[in-house]
N, C-alpha and C. Protein backbone atom coordinates (compact mmCIF):
# COMPACT_ATOMS: atom_id res chain seq x y z
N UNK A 1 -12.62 -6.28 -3.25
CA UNK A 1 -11.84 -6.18 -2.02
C UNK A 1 -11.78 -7.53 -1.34
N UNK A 2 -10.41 -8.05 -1.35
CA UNK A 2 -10.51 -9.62 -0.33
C UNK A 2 -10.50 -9.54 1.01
N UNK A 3 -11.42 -10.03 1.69
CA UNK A 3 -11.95 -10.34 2.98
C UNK A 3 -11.50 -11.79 3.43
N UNK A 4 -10.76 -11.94 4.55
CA UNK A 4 -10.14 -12.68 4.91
C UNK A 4 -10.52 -13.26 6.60
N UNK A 5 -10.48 -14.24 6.69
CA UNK A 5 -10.86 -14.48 8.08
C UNK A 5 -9.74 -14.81 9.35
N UNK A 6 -9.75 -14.47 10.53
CA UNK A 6 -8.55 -14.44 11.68
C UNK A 6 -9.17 -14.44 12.94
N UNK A 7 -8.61 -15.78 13.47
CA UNK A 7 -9.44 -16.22 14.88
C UNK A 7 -8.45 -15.69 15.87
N UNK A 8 -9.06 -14.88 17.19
CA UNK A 8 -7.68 -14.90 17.69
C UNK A 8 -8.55 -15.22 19.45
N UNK A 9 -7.30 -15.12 20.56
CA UNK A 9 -8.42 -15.76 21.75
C UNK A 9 -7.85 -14.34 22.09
N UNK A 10 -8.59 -14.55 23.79
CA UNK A 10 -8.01 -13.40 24.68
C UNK A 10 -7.15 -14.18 26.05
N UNK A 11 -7.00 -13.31 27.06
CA UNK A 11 -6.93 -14.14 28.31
C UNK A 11 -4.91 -14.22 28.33
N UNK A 12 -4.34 -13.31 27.50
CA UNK A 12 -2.73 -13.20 27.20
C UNK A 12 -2.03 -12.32 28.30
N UNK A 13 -1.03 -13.13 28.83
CA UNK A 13 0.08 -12.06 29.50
C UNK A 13 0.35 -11.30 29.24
N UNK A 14 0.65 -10.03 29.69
CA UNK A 14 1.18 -8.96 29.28
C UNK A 14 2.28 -8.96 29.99
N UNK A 15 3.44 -8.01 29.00
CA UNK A 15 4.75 -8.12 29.15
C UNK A 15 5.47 -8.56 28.42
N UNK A 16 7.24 -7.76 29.02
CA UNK A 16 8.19 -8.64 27.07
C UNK A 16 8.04 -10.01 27.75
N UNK A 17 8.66 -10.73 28.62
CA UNK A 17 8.64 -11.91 28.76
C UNK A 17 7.49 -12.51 28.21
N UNK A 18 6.67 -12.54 28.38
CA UNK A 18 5.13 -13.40 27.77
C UNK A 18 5.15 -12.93 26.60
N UNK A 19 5.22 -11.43 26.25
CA UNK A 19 5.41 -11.93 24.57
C UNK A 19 6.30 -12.80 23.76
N UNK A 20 7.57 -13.09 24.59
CA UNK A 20 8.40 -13.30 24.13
C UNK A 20 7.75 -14.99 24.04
N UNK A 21 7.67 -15.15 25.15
CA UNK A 21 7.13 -16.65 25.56
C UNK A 21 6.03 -17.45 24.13
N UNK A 22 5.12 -16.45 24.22
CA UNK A 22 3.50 -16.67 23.14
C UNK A 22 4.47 -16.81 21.67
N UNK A 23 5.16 -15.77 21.15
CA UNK A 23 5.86 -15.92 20.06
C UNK A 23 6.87 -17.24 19.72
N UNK A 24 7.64 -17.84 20.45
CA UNK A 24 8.04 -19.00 20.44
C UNK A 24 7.15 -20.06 20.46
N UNK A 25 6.47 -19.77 20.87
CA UNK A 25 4.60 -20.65 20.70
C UNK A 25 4.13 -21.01 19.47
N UNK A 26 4.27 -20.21 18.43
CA UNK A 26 3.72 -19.54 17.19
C UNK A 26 2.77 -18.88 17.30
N UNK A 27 2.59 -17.65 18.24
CA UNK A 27 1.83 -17.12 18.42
C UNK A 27 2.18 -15.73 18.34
N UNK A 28 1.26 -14.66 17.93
CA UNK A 28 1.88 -13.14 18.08
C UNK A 28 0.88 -12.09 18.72
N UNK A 29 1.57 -11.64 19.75
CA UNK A 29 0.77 -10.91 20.20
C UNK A 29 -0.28 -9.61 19.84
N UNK A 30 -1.87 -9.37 19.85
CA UNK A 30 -2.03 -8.25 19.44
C UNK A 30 -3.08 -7.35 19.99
N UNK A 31 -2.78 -6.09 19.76
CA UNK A 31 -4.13 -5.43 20.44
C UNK A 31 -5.43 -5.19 19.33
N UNK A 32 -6.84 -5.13 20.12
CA UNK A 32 -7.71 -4.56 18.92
C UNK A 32 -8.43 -3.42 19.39
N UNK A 33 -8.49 -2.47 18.94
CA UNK A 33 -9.36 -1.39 19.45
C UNK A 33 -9.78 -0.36 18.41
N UNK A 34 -10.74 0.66 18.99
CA UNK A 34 -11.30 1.39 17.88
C UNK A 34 -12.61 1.30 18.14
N UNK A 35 -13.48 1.90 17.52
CA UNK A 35 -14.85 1.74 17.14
C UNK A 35 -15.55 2.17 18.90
N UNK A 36 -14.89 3.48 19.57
CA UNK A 36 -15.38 3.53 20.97
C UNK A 36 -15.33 2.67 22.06
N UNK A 37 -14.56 1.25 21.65
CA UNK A 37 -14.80 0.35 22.89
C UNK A 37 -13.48 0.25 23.04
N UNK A 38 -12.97 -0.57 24.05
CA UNK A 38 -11.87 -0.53 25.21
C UNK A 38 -10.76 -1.61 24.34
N UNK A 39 -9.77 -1.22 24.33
CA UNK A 39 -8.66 -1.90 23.65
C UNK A 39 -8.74 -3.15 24.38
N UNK A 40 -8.74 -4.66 23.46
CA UNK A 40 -8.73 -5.85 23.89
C UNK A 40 -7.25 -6.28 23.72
N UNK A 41 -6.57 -7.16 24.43
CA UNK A 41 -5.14 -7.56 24.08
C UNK A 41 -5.60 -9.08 23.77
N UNK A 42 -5.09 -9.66 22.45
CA UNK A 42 -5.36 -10.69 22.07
C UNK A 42 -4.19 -11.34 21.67
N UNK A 43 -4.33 -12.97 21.26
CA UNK A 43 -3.11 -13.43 20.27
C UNK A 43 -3.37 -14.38 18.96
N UNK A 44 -2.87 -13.99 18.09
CA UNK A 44 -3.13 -14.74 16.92
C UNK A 44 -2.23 -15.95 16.82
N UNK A 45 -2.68 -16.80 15.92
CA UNK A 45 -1.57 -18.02 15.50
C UNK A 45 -0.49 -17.14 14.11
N UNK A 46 0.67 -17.34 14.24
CA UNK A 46 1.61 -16.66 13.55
C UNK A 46 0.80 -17.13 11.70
N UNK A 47 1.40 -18.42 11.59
CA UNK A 47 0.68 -19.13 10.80
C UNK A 47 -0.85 -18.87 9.62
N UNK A 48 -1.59 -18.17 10.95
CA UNK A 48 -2.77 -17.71 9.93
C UNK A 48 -2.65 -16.49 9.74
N UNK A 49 -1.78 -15.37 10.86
CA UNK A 49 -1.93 -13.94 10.03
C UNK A 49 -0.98 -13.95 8.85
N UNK A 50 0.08 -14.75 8.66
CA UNK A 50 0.80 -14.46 7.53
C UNK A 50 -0.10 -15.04 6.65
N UNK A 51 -0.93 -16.16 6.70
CA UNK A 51 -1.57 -16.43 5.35
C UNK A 51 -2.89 -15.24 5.39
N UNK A 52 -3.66 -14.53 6.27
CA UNK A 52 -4.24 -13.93 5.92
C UNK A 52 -3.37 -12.31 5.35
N UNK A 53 -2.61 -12.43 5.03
CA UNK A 53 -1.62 -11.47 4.40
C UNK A 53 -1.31 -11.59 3.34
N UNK A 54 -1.31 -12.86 2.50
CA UNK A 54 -0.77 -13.14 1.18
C UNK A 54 -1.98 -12.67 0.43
N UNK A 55 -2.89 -12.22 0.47
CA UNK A 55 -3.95 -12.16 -0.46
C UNK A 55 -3.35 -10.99 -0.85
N UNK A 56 -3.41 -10.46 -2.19
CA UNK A 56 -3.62 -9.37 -3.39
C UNK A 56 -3.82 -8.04 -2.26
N UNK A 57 -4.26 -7.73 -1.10
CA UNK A 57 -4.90 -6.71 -0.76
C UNK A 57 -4.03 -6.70 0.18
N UNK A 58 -3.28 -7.78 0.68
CA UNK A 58 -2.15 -7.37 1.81
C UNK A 58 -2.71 -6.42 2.79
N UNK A 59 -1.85 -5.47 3.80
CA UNK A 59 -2.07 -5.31 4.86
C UNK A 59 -3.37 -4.54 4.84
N UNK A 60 -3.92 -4.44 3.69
CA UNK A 60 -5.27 -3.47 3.07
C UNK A 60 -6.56 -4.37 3.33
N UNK A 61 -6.48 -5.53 3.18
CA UNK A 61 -7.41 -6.80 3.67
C UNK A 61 -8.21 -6.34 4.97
N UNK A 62 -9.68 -6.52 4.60
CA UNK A 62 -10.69 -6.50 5.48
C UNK A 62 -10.61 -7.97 6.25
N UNK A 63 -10.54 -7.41 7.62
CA UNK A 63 -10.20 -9.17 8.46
C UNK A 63 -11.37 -9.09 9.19
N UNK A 64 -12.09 -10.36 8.94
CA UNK A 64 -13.32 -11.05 9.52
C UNK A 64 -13.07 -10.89 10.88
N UNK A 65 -12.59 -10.78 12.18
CA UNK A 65 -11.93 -10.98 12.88
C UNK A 65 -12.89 -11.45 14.36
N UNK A 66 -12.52 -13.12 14.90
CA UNK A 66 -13.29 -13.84 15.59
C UNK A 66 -12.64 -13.98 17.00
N UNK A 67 -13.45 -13.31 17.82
CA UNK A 67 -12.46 -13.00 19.50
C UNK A 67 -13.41 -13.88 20.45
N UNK A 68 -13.84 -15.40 21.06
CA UNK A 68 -13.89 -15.94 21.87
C UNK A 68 -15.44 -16.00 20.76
N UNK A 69 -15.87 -16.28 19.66
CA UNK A 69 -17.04 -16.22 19.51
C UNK A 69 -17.62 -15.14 18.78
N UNK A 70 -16.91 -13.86 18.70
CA UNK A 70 -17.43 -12.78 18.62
C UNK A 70 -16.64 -12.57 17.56
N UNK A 71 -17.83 -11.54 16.45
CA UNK A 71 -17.30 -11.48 15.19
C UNK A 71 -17.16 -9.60 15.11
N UNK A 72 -16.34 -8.97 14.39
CA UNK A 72 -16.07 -7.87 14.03
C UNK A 72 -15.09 -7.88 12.68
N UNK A 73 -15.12 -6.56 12.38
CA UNK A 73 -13.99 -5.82 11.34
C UNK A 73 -12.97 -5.12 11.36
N UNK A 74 -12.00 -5.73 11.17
CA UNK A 74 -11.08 -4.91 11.50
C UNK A 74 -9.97 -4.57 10.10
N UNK A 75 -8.91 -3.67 10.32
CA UNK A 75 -7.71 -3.52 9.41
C UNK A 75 -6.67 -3.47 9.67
N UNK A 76 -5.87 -4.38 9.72
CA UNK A 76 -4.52 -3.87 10.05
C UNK A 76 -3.83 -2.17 10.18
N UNK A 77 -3.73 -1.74 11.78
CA UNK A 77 -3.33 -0.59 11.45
C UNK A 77 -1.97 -0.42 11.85
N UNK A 78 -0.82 -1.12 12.49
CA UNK A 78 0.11 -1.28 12.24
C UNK A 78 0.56 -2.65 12.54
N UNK A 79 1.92 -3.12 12.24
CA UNK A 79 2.47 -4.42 12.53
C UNK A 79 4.16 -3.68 12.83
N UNK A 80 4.33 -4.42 14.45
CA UNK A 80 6.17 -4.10 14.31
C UNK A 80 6.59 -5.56 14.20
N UNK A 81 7.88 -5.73 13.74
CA UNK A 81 8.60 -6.44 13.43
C UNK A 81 10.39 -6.17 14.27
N UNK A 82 10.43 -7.81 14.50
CA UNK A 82 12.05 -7.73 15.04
C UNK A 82 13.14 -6.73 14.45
N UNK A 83 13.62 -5.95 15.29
CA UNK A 83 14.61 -5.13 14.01
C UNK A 83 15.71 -5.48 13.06
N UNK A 84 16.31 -7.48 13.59
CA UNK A 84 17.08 -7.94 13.01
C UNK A 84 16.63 -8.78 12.17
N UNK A 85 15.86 -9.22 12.57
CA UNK A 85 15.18 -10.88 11.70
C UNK A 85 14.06 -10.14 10.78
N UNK A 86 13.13 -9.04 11.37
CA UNK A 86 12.16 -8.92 10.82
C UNK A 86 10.88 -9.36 10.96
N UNK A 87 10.90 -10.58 11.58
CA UNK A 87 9.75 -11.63 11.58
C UNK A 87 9.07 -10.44 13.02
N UNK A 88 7.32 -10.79 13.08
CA UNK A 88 6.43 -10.08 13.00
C UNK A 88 6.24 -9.77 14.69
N UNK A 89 6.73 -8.91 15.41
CA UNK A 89 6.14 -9.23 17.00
C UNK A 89 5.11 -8.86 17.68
N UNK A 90 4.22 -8.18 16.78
CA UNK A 90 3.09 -7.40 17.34
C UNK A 90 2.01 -6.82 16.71
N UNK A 91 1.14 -6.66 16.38
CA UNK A 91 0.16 -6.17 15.78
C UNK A 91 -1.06 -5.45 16.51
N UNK A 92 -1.53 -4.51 15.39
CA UNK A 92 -2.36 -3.79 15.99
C UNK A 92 -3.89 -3.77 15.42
N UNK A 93 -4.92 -3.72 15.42
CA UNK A 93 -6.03 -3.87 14.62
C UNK A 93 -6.93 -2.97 14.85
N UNK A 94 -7.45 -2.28 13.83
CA UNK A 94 -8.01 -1.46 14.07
C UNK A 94 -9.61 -1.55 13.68
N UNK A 95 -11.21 -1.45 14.76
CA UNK A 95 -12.13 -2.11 14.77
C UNK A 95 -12.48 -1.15 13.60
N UNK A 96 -13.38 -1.18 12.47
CA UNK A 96 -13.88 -0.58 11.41
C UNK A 96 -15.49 -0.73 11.25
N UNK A 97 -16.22 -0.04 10.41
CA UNK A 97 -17.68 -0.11 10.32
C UNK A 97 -17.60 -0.74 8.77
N UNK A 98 -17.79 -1.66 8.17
CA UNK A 98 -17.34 -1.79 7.16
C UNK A 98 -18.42 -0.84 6.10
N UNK A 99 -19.31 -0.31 6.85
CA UNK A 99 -20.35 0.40 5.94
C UNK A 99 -19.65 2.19 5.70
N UNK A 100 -18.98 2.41 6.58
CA UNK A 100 -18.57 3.90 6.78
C UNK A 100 -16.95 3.58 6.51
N UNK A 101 -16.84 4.92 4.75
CA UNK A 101 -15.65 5.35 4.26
C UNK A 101 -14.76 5.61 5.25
N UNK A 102 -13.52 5.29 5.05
CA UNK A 102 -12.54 5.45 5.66
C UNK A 102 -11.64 6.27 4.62
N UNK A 103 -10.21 6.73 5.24
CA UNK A 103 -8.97 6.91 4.51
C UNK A 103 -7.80 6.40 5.01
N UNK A 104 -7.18 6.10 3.75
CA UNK A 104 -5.83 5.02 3.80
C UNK A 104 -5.51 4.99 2.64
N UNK A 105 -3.69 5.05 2.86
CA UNK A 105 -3.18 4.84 1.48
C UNK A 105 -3.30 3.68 0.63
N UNK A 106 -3.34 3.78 -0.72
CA UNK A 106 -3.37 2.30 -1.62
C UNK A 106 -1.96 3.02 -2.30
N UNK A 107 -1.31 1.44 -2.64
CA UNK A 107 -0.26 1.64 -3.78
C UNK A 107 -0.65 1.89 -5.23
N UNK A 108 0.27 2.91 -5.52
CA UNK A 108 0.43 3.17 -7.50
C UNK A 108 1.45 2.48 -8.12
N UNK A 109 0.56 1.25 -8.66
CA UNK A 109 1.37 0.46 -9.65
C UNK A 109 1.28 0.88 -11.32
N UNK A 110 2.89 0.93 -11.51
CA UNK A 110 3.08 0.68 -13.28
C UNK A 110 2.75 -0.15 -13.69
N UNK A 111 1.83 -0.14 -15.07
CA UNK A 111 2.47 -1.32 -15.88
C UNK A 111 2.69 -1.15 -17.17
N UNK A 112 3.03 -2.20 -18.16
CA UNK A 112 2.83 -2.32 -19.21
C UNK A 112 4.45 -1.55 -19.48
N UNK A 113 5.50 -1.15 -20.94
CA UNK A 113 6.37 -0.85 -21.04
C UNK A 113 6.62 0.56 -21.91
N UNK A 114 7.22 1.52 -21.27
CA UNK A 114 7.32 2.94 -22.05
C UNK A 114 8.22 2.49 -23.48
N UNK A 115 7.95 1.93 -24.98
CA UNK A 115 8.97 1.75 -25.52
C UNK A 115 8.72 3.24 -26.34
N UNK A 116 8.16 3.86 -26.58
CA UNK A 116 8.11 5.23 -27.17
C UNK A 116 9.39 5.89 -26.06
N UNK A 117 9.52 5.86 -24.88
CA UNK A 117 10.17 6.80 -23.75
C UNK A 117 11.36 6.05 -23.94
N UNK A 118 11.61 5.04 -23.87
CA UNK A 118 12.78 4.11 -23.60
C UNK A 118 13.54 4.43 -25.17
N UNK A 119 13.28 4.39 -26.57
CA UNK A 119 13.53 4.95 -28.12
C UNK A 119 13.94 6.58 -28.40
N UNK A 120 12.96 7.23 -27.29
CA UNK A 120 13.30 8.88 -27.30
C UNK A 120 14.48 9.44 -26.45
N UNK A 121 15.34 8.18 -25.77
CA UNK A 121 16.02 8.62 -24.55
C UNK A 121 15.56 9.33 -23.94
N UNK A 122 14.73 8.83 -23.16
CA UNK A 122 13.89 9.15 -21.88
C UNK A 122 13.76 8.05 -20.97
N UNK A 123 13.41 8.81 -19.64
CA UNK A 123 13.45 7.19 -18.89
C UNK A 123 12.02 7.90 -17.65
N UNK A 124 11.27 6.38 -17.12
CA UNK A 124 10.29 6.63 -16.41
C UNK A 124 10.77 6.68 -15.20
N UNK A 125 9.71 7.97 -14.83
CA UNK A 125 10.13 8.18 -12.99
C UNK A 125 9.03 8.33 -12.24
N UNK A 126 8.70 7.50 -11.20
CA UNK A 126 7.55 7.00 -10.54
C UNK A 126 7.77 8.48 -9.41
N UNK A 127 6.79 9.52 -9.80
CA UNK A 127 6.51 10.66 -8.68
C UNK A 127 6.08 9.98 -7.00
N UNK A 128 5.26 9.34 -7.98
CA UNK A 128 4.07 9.31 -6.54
C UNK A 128 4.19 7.56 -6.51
N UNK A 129 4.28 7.16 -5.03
CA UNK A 129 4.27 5.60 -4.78
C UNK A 129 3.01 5.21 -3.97
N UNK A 130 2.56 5.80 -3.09
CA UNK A 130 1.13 5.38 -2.55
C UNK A 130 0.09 7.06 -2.78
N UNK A 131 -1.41 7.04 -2.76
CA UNK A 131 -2.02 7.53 -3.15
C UNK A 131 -3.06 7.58 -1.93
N UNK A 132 -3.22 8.40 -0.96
CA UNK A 132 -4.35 8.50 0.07
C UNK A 132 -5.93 8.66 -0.34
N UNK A 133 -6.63 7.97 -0.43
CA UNK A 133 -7.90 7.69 -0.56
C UNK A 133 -8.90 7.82 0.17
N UNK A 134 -10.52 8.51 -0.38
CA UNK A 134 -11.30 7.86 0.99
C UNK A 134 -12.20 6.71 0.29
N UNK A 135 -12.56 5.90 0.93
CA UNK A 135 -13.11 4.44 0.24
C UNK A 135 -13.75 3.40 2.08
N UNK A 136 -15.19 2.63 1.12
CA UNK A 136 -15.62 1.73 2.43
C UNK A 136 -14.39 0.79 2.19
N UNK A 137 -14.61 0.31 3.55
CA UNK A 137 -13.43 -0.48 3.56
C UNK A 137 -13.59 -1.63 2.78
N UNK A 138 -15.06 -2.39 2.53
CA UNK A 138 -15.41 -3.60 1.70
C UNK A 138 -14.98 -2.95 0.23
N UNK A 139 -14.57 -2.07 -0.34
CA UNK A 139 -14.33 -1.73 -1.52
C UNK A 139 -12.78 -1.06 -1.39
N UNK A 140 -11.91 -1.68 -0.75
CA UNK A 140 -10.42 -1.02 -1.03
C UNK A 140 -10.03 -1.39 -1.96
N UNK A 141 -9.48 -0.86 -3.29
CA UNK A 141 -8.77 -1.40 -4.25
C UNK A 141 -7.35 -1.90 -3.68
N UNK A 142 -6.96 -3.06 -4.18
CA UNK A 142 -5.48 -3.96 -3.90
C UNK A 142 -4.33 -2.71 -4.37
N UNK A 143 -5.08 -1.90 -5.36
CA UNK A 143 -3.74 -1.15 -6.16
C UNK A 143 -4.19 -0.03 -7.06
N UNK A 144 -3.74 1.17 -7.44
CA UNK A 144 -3.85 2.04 -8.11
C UNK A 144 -3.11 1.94 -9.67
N UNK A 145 -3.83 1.11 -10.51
CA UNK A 145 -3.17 0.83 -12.08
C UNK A 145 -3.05 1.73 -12.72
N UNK A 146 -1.79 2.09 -13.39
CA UNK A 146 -1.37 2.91 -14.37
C UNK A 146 -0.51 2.59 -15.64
N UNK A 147 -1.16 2.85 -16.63
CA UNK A 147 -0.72 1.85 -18.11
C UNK A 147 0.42 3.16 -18.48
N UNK A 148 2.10 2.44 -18.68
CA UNK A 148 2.63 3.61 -19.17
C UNK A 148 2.95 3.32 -20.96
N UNK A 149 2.20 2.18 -20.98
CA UNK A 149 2.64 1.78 -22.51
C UNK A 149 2.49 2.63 -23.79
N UNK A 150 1.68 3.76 -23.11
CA UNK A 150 1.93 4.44 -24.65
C UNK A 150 2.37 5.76 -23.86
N UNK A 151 3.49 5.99 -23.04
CA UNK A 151 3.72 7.18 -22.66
C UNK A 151 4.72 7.75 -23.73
N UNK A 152 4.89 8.93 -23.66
CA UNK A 152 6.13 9.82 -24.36
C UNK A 152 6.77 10.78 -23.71
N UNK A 153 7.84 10.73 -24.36
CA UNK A 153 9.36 11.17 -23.54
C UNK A 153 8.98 12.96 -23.41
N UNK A 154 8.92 13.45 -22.07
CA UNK A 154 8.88 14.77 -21.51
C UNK A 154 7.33 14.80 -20.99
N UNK A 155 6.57 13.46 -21.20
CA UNK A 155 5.17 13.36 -20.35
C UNK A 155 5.05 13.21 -19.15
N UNK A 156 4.14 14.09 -18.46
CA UNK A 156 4.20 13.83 -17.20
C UNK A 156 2.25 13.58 -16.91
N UNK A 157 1.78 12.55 -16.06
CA UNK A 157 0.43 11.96 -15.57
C UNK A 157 0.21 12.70 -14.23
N UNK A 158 -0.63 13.15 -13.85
CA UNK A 158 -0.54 13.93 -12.82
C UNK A 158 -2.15 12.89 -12.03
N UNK A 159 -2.32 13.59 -11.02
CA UNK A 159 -3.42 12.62 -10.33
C UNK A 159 -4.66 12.54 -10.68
N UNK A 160 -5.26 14.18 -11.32
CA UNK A 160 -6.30 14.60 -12.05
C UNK A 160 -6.55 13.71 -13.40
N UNK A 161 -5.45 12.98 -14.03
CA UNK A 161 -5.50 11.88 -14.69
C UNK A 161 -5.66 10.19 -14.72
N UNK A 162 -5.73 10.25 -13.51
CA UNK A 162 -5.90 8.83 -12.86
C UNK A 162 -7.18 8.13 -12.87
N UNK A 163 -7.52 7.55 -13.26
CA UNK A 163 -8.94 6.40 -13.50
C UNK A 163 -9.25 5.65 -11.87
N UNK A 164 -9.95 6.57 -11.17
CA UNK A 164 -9.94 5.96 -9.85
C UNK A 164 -11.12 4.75 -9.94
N UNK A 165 -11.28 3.80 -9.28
CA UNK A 165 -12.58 2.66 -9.07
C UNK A 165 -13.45 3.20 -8.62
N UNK A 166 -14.21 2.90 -9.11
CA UNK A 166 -15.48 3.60 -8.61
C UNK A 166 -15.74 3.28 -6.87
N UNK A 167 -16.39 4.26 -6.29
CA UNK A 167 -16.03 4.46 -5.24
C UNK A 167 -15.02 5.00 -4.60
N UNK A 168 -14.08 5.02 -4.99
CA UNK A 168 -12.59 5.57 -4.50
C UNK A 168 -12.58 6.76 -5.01
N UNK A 169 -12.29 7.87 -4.13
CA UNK A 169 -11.95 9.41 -4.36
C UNK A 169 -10.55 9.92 -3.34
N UNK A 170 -10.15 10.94 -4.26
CA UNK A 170 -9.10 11.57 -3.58
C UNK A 170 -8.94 12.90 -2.94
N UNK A 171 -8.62 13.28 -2.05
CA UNK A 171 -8.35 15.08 -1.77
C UNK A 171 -7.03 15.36 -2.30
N UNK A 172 -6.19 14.23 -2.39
CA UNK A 172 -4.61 14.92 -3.28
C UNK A 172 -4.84 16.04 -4.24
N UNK A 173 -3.85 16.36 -3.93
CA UNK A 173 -3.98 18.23 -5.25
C UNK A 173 -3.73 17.18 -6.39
N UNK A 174 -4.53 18.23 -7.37
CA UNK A 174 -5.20 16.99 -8.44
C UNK A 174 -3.67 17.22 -9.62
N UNK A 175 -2.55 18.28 -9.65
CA UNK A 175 -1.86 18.75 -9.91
C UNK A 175 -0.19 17.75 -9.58
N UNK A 176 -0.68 17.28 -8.39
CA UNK A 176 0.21 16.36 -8.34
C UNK A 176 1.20 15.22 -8.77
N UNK A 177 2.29 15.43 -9.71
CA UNK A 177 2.93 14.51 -10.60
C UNK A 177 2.65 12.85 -10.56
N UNK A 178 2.10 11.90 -10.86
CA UNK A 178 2.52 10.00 -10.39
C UNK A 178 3.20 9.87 -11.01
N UNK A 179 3.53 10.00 -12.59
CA UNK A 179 4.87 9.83 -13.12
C UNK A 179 5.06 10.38 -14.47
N UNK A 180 6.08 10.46 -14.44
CA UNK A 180 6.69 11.72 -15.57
C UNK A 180 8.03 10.96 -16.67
N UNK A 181 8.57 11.42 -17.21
CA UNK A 181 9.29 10.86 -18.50
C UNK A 181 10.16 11.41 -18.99
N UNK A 182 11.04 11.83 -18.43
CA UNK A 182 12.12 13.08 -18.61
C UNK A 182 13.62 12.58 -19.36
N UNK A 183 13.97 13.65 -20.04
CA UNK A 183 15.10 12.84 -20.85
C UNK A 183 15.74 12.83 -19.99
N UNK A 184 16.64 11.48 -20.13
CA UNK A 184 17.85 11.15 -19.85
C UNK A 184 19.16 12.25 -19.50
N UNK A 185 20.15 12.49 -18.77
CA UNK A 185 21.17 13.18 -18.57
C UNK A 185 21.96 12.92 -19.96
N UNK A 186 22.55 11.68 -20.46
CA UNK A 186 22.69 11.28 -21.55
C UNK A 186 22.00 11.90 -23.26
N UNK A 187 20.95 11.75 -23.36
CA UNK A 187 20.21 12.09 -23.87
C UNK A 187 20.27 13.87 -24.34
N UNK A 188 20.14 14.48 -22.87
CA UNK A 188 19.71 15.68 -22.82
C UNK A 188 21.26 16.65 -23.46
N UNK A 189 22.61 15.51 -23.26
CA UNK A 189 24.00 16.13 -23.37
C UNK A 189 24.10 16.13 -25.28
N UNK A 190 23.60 14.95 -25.29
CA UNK A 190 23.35 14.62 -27.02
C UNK A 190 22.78 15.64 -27.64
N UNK A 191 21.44 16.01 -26.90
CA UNK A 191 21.06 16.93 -28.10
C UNK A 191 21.06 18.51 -28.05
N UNK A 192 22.03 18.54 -27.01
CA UNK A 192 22.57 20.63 -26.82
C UNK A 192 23.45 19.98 -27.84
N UNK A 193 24.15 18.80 -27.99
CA UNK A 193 25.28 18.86 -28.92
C UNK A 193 25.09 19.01 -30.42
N UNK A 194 23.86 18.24 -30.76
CA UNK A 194 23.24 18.20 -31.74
C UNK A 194 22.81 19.92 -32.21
N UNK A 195 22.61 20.23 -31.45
CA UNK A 195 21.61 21.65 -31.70
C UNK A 195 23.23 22.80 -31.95
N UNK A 196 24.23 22.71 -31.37
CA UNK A 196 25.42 23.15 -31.26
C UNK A 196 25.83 23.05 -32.43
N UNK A 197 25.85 21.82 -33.31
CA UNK A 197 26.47 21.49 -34.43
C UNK A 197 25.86 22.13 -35.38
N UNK A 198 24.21 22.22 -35.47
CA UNK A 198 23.46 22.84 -36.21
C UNK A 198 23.81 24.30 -36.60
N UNK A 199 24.13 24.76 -35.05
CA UNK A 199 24.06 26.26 -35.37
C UNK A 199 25.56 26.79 -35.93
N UNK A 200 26.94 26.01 -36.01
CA UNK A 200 28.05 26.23 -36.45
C UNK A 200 27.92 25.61 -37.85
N UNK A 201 27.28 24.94 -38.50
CA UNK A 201 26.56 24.90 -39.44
C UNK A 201 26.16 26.07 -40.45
N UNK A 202 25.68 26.50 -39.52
CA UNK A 202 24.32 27.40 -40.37
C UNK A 202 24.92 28.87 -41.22
């Protein structure tokens, strides 16, 4: 799990104007709270939360997080963004125990290439895109890996099949599709036709 570090001060205006103000600054405004104590309003340098974002673990990243001196844990628990530009206006942080499991979604990544599915006219269909977990936060996996390289056409992986990291458990119904392999519309027209021909055949 990458652990990342983020200094931020206190002592910020509140209000759109002052946010607006701090953000032209390179600064973004944010709150931190959680863990029973009193929501702090803080501001980060734009600059270091996007680099503490590029790591592999993205908004999943355990942040060191340093307020006038003072050290805690936190997780990103939401971020809004401009609705036109996008770029980042606010953030929220949420204080964590890094010793006590939490839950939060991780992403389910493919990899590797169905050529058995892709030869059978079949094509892959991603059921499931994130996967709710409970896990300490020092142990979030970046990602939920799933090899479809030796899948076959009309297979379906359900969650009860998933190779979780140790530590990481799920309450999802274990029944639950992540991805499946279904023929093609194409495919499926081919072989009523095929089977059609057979039987005027016979």
């Amino acid at each position: 799990m990458a652990e990342v570090t983020l200094t931020a001060t206190t002592g910020r205006e509140l209000g759109t104007s002052a946010s607006r103000r701090l953000r032209a600054e390179g600064f973004i405004p944010a709150t931190v709270y959680g863990m029973g104590k009193d929501a702090q309003s803080v501001q980060v340098a734009r600059s270091e939360f996007r680099k503490a974002m590029t790591t592999d673990a993205g908004v999943n990243a355990l942040i060191k997080l340093s307020v006038e001196g003072a050290t805690e844990y936190t997780l990103v628990k939401e971020i809004q963004r401009h609705t036109v530009r996008r770029d980042v206006t606010h953030i929220d942080l949420l204080r964590i125990d890094p010793e006590v499991p939490m839950i939060l979604d991780v992403p389910v990544v493919l990899t590797g290439e169905a050529k058995q599915v892709t030869a059978g006219g079949g094509m892959i269909n991603q059921r499931l895109r994130n996967l709710r977990v409970t896990v300490r936060p020092d142990a979030i996996p970046t990602q939920i890996t799933v090899s479809i390289t030796d899948f076959d056409v009309e297979q379906t992986l359900t969650v009860e099949d998933l190779n979780l990291p140790d530590g990481v458990s799920t309450d999802a119904d274990p029944t639950t599709a992540v991805v499946s392999a279904p023929l093609t519309r194409a495919a499926m027209v081919a072989a009523r036709q095929a089977k059609a021909a057979e039987a005027a055949d016979a």
